[in-house]
C-alpha atoms as a PDB file:
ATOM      1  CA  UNK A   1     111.669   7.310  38.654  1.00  0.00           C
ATOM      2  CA  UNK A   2     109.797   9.016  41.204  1.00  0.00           C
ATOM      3  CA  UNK A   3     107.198  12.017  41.395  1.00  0.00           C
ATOM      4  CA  UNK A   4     106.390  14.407  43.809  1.00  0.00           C
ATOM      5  CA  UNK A   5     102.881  15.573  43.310  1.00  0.00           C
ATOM      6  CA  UNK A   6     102.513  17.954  46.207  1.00  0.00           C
ATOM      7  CA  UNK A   7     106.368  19.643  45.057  1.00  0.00           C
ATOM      8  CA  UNK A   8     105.212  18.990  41.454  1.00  0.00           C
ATOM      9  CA  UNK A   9     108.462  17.527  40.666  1.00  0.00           C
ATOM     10  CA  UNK A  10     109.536  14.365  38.761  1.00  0.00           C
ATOM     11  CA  UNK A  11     112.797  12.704  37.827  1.00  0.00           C
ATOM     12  CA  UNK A  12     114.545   9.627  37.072  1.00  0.00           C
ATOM     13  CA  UNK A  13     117.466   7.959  38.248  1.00  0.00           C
ATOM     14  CA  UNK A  14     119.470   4.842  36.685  1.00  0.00           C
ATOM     15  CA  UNK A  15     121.717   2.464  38.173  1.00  0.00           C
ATOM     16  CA  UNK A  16     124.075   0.603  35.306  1.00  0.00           C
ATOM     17  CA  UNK A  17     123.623  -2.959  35.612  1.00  0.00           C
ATOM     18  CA  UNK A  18     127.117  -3.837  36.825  1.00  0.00           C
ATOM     19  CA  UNK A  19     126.698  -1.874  40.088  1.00  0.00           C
ATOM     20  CA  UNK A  20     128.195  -3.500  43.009  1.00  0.00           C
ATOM     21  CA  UNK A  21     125.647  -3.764  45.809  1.00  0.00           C
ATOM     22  CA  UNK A  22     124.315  -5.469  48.412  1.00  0.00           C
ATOM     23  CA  UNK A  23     121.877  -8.396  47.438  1.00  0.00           C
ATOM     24  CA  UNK A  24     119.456  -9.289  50.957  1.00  0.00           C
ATOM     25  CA  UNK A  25     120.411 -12.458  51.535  1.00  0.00           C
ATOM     26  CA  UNK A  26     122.954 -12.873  49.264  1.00  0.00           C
ATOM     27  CA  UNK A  27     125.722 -10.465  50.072  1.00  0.00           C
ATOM     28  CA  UNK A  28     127.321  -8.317  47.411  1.00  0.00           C
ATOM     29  CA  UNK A  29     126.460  -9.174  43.379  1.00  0.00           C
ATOM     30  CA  UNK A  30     125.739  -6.707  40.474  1.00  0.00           C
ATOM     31  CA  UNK A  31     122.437  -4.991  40.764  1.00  0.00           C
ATOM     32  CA  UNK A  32     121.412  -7.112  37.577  1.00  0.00           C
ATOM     33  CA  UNK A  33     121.342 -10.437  39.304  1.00  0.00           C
ATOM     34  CA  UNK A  34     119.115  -9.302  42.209  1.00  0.00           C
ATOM     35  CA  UNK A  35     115.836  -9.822  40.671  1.00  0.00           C
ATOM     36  CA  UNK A  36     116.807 -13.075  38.650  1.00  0.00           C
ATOM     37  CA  UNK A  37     118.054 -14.408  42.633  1.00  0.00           C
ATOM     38  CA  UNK A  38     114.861 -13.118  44.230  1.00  0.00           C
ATOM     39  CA  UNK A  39     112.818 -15.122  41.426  1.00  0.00           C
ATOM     40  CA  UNK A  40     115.136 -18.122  41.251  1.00  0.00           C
ATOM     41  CA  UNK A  41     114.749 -18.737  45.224  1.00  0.00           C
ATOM     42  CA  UNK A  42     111.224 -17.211  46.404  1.00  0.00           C
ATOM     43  CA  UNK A  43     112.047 -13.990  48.032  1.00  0.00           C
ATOM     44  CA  UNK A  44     109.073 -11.964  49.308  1.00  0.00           C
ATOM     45  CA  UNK A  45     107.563 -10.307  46.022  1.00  0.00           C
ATOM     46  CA  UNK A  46     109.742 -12.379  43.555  1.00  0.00           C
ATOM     47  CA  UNK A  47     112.241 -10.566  42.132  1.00  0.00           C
ATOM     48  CA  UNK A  48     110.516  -7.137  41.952  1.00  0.00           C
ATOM     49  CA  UNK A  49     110.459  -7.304  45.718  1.00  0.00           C
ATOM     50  CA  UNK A  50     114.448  -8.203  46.374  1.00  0.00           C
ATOM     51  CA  UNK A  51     114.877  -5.491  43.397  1.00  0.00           C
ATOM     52  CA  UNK A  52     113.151  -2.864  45.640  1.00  0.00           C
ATOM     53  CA  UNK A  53     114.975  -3.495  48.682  1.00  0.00           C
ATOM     54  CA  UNK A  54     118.104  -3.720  47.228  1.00  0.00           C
ATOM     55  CA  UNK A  55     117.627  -0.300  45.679  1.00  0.00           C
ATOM     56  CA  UNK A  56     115.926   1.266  48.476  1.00  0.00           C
ATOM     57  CA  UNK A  57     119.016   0.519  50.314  1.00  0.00           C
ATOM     58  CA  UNK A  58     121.509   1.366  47.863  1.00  0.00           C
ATOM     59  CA  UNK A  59     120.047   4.661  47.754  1.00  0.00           C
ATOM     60  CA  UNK A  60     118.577   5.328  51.203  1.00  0.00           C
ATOM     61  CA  UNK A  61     115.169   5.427  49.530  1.00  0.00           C
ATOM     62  CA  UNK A  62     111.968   3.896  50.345  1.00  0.00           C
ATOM     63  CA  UNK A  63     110.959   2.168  47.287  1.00  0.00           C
ATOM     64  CA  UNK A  64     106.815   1.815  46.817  1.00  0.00           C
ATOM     65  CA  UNK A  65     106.087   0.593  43.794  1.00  0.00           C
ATOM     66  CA  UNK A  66     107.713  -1.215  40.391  1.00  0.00           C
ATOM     67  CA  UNK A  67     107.085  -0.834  36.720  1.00  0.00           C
ATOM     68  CA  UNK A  68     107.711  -4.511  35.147  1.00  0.00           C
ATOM     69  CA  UNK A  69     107.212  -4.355  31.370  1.00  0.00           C
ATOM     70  CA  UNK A  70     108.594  -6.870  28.470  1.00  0.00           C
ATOM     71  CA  UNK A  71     110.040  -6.317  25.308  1.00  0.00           C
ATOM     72  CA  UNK A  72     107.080  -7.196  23.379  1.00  0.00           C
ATOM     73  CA  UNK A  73     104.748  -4.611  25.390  1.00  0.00           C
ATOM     74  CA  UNK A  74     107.311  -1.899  25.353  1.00  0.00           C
ATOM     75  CA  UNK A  75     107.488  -3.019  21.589  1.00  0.00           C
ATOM     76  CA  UNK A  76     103.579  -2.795  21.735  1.00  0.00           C
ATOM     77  CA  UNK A  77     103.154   0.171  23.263  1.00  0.00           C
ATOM     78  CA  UNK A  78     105.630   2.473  21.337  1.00  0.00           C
ATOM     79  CA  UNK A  79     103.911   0.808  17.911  1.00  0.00           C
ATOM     80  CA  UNK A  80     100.180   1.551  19.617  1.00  0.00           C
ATOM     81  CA  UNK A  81     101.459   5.379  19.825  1.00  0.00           C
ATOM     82  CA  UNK A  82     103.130   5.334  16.746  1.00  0.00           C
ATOM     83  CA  UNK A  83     106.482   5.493  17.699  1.00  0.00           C
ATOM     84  CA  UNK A  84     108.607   7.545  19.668  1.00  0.00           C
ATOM     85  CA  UNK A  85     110.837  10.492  18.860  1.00  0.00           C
ATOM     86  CA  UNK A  86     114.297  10.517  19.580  1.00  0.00           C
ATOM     87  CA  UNK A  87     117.452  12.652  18.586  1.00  0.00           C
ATOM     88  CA  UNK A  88     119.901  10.409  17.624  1.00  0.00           C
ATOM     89  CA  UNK A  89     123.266  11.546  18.269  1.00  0.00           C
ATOM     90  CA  UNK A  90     126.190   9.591  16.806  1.00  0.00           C
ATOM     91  CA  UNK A  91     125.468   6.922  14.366  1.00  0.00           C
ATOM     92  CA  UNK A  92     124.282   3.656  16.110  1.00  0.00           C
ATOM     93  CA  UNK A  93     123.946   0.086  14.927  1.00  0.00           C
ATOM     94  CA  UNK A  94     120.995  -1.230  16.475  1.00  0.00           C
ATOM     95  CA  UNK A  95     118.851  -4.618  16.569  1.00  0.00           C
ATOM     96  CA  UNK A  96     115.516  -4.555  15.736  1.00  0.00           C
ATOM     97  CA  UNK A  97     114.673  -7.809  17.028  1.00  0.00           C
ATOM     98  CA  UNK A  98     115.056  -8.565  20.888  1.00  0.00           C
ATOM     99  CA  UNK A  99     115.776 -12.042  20.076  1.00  0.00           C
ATOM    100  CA  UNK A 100     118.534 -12.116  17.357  1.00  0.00           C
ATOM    101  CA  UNK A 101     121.569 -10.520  15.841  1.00  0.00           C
ATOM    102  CA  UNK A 102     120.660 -11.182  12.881  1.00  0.00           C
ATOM    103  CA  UNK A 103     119.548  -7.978  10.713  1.00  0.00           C
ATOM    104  CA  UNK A 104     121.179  -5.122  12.150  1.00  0.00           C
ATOM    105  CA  UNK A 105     120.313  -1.145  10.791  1.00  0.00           C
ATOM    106  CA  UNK A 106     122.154   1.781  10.951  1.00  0.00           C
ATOM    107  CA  UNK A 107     121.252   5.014  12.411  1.00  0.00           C
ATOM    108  CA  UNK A 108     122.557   8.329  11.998  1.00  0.00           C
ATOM    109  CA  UNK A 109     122.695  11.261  13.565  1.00  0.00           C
ATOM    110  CA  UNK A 110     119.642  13.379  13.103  1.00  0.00           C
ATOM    111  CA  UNK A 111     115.603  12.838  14.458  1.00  0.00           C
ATOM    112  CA  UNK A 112     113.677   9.866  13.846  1.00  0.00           C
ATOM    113  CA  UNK A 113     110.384   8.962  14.929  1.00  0.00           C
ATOM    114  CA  UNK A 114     111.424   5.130  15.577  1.00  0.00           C
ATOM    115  CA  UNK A 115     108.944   2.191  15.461  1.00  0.00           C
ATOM    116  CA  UNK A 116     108.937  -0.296  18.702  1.00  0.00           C
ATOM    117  CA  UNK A 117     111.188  -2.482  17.346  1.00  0.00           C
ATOM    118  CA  UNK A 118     113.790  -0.122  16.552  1.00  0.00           C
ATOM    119  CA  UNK A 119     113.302   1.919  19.493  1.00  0.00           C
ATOM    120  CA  UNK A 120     113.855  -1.433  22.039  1.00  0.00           C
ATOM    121  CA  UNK A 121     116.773  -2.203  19.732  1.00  0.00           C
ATOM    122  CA  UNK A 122     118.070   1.631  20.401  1.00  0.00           C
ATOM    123  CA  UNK A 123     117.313   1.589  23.770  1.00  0.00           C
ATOM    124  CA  UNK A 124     119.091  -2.104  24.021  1.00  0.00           C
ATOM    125  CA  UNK A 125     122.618  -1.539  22.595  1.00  0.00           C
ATOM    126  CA  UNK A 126     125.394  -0.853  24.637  1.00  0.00           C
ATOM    127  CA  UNK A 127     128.026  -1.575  21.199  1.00  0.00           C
ATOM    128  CA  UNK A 128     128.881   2.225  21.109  1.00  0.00           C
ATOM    129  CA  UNK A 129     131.872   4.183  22.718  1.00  0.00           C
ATOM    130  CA  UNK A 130     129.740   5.206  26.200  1.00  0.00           C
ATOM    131  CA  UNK A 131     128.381   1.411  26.337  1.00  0.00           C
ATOM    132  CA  UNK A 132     125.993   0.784  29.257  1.00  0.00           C
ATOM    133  CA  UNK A 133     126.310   5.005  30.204  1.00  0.00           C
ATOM    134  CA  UNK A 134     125.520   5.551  26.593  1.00  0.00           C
ATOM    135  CA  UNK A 135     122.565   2.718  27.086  1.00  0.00           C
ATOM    136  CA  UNK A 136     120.950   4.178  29.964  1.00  0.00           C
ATOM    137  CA  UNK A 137     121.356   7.831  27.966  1.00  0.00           C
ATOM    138  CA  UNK A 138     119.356   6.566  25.482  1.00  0.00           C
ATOM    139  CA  UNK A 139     116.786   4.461  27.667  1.00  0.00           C
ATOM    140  CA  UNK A 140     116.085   7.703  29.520  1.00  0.00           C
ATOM    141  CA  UNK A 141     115.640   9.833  26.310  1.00  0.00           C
ATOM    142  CA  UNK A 142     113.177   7.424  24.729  1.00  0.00           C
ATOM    143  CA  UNK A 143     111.163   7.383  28.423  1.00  0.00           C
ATOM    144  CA  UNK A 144     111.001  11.489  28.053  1.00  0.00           C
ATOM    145  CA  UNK A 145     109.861  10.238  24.812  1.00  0.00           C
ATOM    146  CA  UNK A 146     107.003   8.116  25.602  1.00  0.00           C
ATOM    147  CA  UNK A 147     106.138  10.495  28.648  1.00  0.00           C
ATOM    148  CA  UNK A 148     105.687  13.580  26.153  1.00  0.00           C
ATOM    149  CA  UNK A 149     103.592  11.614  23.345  1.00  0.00           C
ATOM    150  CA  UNK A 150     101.991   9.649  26.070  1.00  0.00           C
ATOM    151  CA  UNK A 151     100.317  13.573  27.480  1.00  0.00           C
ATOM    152  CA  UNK A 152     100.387  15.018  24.584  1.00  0.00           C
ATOM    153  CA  UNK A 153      96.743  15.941  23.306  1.00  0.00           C
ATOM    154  CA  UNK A 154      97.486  14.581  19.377  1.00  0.00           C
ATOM    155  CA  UNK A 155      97.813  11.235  21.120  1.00  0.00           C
ATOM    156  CA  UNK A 156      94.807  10.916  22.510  1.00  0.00           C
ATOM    157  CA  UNK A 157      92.365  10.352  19.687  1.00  0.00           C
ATOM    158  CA  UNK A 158      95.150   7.524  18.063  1.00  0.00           C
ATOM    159  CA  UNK A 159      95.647   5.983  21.681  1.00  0.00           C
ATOM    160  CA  UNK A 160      91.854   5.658  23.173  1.00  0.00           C
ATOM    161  CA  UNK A 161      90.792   3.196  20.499  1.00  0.00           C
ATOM    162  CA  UNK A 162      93.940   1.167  21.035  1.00  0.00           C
ATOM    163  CA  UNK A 163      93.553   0.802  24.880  1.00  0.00           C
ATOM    164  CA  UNK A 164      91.571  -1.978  25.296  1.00  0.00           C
ATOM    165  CA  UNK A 165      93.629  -3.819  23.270  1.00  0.00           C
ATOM    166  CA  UNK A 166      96.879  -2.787  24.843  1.00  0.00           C
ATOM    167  CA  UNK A 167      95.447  -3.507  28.668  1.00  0.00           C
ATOM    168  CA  UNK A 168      94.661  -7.273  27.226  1.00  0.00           C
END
């Protein structure tokens, strides 16, 4: 993602996780094993830090900072908010639990306001007929998601009681 405050412009940007790129230090590998190699070995920063550089010069970008959440928070968060709204467009088998493909549930098209675990299961899946474009589709509509509840003023009362526990 990355924001321009002075142009007041924001946007977002994914790279599927089979990318071929250059790994510092480690020549060419899918995008998706540079931070597990940068955490695995000690690179500077751990494997946010290789993750930056190797992006930064994929793209030609400078890359300043990192976002580095877990299931369970995104889980958390999403629940703390009380879900997020999404459009879903074809029907979708998803996994509700992160862990497991054990119980799966069936979406269909139409809007949903879907709980953390269903939205990390949405948001997880690449089982459909765009796979991993289809994936990062839906990851990027459920960030709009959470960026639009996040500011939105109904939030606020529901979210400011909730924040101490979701910092902890």
């Amino acid at each position: 993602a990355y924001l321009d405050a002075t142009g007041e412009k924001a946007g977002m940007i994914s790279i599927p996780r089979d990318t071929w790129v250059e790994v510092p230090e480690y020549g060419y590998k899918k995008i998706n094993q540079a931070y597990l190699l940068g955490e695995a070995y000690g690179y500077p920063g751990g494997g946010p830090g290789i993750l930056m550089e190797t992006v930064g010069n994929f793209l030609d970008i400078e890359v300043d900072y990192y976002a580095q959440v877990d299931f369970k928070s995104f889980v958390t968060l999403v629940d703390a908010i009380d879900g997020i709204p999404v459009d879903v467009e074809e029907e979708i088998v998803v996994y509700p639990n992160a862990n497991t493909k054990a119980v799966p549930q069936k979406l269909f098209p139409g809007e949903y306001v879907l709980p953390g675990d269903m939205a990390l299961g949405y948001v997880r899946t690449r089982d459909t007929l765009e796979g991993d474009f289809g994936r990062i589709k839906r990851q990027q509509q459920v960030l709009v998601g959470l960026q639009k509840k996040l500011f939105s003023i109904e939030i606020l009362p529901v979210l400011i009681p909730r924040l101490p526990g979701l910092y902890q």
